[in-house]
PDB file of N, CA and C in Angstrom:
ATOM      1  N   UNK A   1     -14.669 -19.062   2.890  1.00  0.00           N
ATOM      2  CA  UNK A   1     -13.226 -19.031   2.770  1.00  0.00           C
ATOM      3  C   UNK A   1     -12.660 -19.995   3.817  1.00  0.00           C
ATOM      4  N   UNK A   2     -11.986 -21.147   3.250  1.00  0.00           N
ATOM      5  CA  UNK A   2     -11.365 -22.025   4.404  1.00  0.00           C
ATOM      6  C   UNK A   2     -10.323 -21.429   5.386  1.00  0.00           C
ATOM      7  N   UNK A   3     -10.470 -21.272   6.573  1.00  0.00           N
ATOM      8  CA  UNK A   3      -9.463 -21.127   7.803  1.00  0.00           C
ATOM      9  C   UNK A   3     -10.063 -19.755   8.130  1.00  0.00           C
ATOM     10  N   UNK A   4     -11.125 -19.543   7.720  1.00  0.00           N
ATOM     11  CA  UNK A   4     -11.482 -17.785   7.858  1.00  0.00           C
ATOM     12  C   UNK A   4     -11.700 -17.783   9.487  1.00  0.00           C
ATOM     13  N   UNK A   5     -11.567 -16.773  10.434  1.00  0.00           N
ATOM     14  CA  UNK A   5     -12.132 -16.693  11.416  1.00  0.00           C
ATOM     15  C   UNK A   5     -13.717 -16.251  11.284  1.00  0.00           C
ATOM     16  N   UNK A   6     -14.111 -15.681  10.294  1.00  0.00           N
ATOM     17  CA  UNK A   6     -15.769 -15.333  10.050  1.00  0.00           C
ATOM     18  C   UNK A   6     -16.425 -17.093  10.241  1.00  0.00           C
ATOM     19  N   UNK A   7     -17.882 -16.518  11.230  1.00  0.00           N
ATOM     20  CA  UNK A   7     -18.597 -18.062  10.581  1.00  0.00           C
ATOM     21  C   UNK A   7     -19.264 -18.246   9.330  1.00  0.00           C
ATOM     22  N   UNK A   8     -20.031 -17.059   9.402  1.00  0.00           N
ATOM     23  CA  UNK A   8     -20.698 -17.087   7.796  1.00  0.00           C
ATOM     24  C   UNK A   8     -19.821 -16.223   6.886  1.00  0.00           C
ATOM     25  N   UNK A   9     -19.767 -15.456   7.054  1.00  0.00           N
ATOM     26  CA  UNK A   9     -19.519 -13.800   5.754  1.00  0.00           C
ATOM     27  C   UNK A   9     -18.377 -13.207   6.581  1.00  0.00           C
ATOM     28  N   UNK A  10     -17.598 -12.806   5.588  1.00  0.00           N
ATOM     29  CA  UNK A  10     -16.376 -11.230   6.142  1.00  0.00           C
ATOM     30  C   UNK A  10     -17.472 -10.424   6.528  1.00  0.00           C
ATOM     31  N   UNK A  11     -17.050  -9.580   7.745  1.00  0.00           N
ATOM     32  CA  UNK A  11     -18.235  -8.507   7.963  1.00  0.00           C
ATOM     33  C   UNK A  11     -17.782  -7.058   7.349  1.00  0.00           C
ATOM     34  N   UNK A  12     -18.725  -6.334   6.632  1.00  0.00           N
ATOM     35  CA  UNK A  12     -18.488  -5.512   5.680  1.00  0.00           C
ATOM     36  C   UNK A  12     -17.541  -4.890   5.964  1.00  0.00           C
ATOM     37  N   UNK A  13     -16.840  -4.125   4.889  1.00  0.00           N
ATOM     38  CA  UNK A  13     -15.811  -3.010   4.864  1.00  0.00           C
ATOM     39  C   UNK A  13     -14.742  -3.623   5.567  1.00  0.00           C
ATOM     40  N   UNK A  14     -14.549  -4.567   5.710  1.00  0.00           N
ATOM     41  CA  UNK A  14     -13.323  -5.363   6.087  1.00  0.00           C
ATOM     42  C   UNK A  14     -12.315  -5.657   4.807  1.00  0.00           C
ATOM     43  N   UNK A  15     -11.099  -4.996   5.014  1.00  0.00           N
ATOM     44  CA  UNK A  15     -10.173  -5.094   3.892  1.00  0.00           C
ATOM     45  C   UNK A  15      -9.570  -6.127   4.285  1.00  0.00           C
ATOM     46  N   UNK A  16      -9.185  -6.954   3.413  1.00  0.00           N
ATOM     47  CA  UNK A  16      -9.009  -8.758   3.482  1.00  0.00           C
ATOM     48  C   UNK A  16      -7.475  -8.422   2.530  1.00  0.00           C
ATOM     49  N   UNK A  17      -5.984  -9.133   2.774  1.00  0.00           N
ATOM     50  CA  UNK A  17      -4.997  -9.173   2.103  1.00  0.00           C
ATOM     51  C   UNK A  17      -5.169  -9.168   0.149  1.00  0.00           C
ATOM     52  N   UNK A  18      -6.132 -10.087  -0.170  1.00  0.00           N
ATOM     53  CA  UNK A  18      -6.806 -10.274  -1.561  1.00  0.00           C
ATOM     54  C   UNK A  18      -6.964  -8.962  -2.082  1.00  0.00           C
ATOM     55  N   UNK A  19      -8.178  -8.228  -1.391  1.00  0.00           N
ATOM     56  CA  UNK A  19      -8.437  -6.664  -1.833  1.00  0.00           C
ATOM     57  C   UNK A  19      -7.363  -5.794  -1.963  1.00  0.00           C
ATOM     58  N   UNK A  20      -6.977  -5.849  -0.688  1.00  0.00           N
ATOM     59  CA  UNK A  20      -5.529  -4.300  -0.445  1.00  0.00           C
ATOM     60  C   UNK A  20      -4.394  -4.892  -1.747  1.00  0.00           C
ATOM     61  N   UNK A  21      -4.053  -5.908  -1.893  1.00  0.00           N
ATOM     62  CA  UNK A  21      -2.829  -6.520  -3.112  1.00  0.00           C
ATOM     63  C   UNK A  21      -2.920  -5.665  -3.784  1.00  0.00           C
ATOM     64  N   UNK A  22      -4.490  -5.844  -4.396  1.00  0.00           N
ATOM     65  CA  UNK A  22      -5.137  -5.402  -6.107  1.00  0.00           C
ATOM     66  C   UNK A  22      -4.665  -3.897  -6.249  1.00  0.00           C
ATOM     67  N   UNK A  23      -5.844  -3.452  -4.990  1.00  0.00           N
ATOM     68  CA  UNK A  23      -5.164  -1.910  -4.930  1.00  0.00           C
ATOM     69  C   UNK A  23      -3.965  -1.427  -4.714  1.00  0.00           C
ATOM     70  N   UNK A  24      -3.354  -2.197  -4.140  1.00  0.00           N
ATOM     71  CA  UNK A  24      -1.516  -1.265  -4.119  1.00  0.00           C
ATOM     72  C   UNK A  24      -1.161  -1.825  -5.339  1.00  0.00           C
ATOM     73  N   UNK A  25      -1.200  -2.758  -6.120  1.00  0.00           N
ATOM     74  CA  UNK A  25      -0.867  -3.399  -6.930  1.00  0.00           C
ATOM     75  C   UNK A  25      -1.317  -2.054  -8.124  1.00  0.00           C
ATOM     76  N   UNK A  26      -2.319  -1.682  -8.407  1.00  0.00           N
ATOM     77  CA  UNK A  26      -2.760  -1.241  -9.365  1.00  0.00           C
ATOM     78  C   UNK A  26      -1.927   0.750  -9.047  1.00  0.00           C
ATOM     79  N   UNK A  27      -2.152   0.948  -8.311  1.00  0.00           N
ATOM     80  CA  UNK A  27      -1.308   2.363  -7.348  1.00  0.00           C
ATOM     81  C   UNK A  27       0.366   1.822  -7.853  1.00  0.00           C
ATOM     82  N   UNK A  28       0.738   0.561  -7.681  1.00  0.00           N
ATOM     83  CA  UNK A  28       2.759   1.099  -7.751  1.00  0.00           C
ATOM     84  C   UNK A  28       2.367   0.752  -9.790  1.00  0.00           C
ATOM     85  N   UNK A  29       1.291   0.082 -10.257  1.00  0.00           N
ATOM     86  CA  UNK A  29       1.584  -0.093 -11.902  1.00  0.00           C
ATOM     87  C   UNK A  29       1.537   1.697 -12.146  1.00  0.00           C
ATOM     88  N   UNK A  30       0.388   2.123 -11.966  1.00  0.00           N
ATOM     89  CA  UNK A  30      -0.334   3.394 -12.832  1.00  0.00           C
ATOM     90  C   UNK A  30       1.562   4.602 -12.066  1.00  0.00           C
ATOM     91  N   UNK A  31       1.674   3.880 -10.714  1.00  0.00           N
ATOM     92  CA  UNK A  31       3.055   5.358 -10.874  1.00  0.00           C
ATOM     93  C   UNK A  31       4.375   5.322 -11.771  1.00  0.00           C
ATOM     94  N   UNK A  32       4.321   3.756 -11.713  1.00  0.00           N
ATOM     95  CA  UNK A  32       5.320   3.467 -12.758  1.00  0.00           C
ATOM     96  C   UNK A  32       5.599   3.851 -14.470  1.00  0.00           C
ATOM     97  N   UNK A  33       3.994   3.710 -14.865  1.00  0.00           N
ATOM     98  CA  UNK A  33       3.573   4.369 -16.184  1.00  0.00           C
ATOM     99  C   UNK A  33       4.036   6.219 -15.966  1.00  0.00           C
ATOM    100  N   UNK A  34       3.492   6.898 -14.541  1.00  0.00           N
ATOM    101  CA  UNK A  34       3.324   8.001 -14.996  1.00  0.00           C
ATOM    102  C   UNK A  34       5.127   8.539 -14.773  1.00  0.00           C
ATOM    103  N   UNK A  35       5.791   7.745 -13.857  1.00  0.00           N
ATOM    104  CA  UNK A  35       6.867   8.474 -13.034  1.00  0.00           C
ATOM    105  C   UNK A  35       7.769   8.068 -14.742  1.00  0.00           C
ATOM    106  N   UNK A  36       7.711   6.808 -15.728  1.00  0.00           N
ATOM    107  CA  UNK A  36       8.909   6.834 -16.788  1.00  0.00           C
ATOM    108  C   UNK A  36       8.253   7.783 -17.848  1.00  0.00           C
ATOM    109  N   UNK A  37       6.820   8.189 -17.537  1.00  0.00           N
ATOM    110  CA  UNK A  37       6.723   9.243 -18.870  1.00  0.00           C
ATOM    111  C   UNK A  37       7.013  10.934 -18.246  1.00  0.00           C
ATOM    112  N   UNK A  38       7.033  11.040 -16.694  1.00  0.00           N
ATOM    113  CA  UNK A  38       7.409  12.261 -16.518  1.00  0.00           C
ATOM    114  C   UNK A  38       9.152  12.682 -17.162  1.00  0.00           C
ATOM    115  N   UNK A  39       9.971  11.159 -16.170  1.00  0.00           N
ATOM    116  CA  UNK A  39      11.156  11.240 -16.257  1.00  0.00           C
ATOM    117  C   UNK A  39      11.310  11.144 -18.189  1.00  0.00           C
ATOM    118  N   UNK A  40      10.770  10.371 -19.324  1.00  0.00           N
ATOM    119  CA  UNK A  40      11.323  10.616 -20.131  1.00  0.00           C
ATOM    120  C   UNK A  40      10.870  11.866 -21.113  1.00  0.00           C
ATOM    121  N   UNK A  41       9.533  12.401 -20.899  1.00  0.00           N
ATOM    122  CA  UNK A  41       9.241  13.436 -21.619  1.00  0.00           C
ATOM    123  C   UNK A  41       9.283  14.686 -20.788  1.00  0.00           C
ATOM    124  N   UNK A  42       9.729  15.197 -19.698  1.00  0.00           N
ATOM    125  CA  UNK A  42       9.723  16.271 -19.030  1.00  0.00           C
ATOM    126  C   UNK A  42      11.242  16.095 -17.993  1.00  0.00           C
ATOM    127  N   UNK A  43      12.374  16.252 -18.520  1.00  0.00           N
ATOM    128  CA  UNK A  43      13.361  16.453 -17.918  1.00  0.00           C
ATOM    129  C   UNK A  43      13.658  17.274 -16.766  1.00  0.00           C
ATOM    130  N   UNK A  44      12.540  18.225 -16.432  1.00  0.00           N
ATOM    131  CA  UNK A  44      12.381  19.710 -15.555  1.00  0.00           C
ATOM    132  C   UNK A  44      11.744  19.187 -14.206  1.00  0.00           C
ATOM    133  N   UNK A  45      11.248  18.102 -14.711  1.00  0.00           N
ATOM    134  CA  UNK A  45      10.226  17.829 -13.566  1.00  0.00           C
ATOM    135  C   UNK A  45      10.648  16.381 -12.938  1.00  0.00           C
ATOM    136  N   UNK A  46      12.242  15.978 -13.068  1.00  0.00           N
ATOM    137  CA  UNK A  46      11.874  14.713 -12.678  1.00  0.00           C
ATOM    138  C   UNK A  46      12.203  14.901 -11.050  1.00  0.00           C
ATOM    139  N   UNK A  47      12.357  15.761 -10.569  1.00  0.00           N
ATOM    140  CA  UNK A  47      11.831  15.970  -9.126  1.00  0.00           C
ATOM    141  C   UNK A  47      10.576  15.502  -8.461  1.00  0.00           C
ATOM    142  N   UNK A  48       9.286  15.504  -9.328  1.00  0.00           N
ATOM    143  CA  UNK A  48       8.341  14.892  -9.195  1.00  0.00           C
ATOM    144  C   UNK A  48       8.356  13.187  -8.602  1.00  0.00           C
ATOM    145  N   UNK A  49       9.756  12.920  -9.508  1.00  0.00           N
ATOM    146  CA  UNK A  49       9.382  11.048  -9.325  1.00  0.00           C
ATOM    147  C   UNK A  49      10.123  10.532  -8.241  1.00  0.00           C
ATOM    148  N   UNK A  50      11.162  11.685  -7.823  1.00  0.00           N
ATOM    149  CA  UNK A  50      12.101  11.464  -6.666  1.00  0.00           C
ATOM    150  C   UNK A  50      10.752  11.755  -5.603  1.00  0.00           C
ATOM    151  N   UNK A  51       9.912  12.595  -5.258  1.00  0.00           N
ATOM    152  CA  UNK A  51       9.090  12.992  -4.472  1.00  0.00           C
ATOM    153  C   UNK A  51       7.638  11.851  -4.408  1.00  0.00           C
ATOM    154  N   UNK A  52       7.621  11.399  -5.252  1.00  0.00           N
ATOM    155  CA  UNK A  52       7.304  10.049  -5.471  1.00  0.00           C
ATOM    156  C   UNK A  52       7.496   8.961  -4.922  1.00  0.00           C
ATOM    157  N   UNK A  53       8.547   8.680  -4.881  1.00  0.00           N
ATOM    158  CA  UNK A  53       9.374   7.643  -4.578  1.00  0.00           C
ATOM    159  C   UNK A  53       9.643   7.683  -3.263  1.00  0.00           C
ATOM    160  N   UNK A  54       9.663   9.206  -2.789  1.00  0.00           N
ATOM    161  CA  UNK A  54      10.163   9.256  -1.253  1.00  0.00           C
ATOM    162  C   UNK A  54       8.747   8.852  -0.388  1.00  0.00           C
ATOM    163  N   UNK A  55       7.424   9.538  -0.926  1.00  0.00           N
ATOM    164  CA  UNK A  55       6.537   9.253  -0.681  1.00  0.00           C
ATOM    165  C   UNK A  55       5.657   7.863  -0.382  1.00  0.00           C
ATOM    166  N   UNK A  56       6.571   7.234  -1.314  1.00  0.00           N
ATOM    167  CA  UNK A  56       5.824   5.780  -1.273  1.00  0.00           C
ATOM    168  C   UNK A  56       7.140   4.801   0.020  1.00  0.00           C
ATOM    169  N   UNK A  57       8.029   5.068  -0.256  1.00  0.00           N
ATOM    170  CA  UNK A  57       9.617   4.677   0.795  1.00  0.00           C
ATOM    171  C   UNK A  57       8.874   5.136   2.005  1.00  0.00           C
ATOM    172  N   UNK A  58       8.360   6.332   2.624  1.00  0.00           N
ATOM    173  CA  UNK A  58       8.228   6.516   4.300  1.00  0.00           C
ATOM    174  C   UNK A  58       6.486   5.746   4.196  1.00  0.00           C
ATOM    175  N   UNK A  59       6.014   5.656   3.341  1.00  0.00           N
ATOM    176  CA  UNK A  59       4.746   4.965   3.572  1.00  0.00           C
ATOM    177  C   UNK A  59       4.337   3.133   3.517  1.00  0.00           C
ATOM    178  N   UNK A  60       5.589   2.998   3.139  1.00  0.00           N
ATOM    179  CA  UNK A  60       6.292   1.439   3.103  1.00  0.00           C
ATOM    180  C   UNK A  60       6.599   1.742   4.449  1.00  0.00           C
ATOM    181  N   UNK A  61       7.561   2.300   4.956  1.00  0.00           N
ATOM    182  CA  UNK A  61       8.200   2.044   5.865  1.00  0.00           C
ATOM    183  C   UNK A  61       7.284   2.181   7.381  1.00  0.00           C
ATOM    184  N   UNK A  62       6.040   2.842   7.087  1.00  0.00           N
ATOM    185  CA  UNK A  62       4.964   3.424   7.986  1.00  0.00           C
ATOM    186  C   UNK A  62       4.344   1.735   8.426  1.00  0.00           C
ATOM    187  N   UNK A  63       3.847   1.165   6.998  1.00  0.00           N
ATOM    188  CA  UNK A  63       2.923   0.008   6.834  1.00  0.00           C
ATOM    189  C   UNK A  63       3.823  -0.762   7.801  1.00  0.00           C
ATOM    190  N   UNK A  64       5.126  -0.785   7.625  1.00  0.00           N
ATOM    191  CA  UNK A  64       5.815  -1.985   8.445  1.00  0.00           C
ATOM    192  C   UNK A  64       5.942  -1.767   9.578  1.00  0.00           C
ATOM    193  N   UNK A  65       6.081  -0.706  10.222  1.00  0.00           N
ATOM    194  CA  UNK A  65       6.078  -0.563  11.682  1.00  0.00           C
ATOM    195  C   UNK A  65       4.867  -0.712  12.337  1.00  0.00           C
ATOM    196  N   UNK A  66       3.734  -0.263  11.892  1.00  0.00           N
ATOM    197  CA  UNK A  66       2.007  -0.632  12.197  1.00  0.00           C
ATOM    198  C   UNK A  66       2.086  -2.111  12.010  1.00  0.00           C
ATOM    199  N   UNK A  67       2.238  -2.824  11.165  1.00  0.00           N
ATOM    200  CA  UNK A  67       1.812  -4.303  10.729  1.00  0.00           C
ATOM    201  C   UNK A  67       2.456  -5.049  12.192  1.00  0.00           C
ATOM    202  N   UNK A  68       4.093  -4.430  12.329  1.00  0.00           N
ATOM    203  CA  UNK A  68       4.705  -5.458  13.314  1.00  0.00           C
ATOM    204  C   UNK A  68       4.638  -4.821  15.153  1.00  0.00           C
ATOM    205  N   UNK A  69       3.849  -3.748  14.925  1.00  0.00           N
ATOM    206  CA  UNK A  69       3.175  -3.467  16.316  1.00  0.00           C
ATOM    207  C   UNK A  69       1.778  -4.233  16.622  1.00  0.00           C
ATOM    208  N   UNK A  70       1.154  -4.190  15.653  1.00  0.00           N
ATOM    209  CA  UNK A  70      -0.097  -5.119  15.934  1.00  0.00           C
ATOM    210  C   UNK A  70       0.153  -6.186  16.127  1.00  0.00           C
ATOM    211  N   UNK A  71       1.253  -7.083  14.971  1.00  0.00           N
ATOM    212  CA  UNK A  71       1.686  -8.432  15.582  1.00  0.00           C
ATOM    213  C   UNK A  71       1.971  -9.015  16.750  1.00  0.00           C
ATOM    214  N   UNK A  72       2.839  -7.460  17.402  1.00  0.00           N
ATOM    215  CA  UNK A  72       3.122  -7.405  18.697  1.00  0.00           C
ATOM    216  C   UNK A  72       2.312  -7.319  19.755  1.00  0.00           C
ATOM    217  N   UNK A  73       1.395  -6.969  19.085  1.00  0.00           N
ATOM    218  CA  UNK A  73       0.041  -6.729  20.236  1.00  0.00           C
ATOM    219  C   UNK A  73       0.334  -5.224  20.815  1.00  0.00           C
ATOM    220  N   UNK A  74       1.068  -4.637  20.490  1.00  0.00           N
ATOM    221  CA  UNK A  74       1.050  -2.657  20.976  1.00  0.00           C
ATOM    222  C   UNK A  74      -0.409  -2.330  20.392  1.00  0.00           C
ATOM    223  N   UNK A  75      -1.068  -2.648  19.290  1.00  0.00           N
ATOM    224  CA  UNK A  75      -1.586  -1.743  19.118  1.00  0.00           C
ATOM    225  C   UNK A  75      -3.252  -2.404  18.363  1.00  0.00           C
ATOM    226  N   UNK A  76      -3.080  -3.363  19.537  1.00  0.00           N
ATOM    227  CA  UNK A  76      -4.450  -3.944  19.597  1.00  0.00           C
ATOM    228  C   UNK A  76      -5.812  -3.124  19.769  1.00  0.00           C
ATOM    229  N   UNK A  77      -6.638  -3.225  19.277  1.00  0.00           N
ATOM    230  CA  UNK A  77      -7.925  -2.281  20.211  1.00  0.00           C
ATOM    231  C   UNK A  77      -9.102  -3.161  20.735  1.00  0.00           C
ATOM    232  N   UNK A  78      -9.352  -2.429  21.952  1.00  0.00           N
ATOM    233  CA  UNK A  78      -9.811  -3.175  22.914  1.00  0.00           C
ATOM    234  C   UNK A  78     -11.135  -2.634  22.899  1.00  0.00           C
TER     235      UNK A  78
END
């Protein structure tokens, strides 16, 4: 991979921006499918998609405060 800091290989179990995309990517498609068939076939339950939604909002909001502390160097490990 050009500009990689690895010399040879990513060293295993290293989640690389490429990987994590796919997976959140594939996590906000599959809630989107399930949260418009709760909200349009189960009117009782669309509490579910609000709880959903809140869920994924403080875990957005989690990712960004971690991402821009490390940037910052708070939360380097030594």
């Amino acid at each position: 991979m050009p500009g990689s800091p690895y010399l040879d290989e990513e060293p295993p179990g290293l989640m690389t921006w490429p990987q994590l995309m796919r997976i959140l990517l594939f996590i906000f498609i599959f809630e989107v499918f399930v949260g418009t068939w709760v909200w349009t076939q189960f009117p009782d339950w669309r509490w579910l998609v609000y709880l959903i939604l809140g869920i994924d909002f403080v875990a957005l909001i989690g990712f960004y405060v971690w991402t821009t502390r490390v940037a910052e160097g708070e939360g380097d490990i030594e």
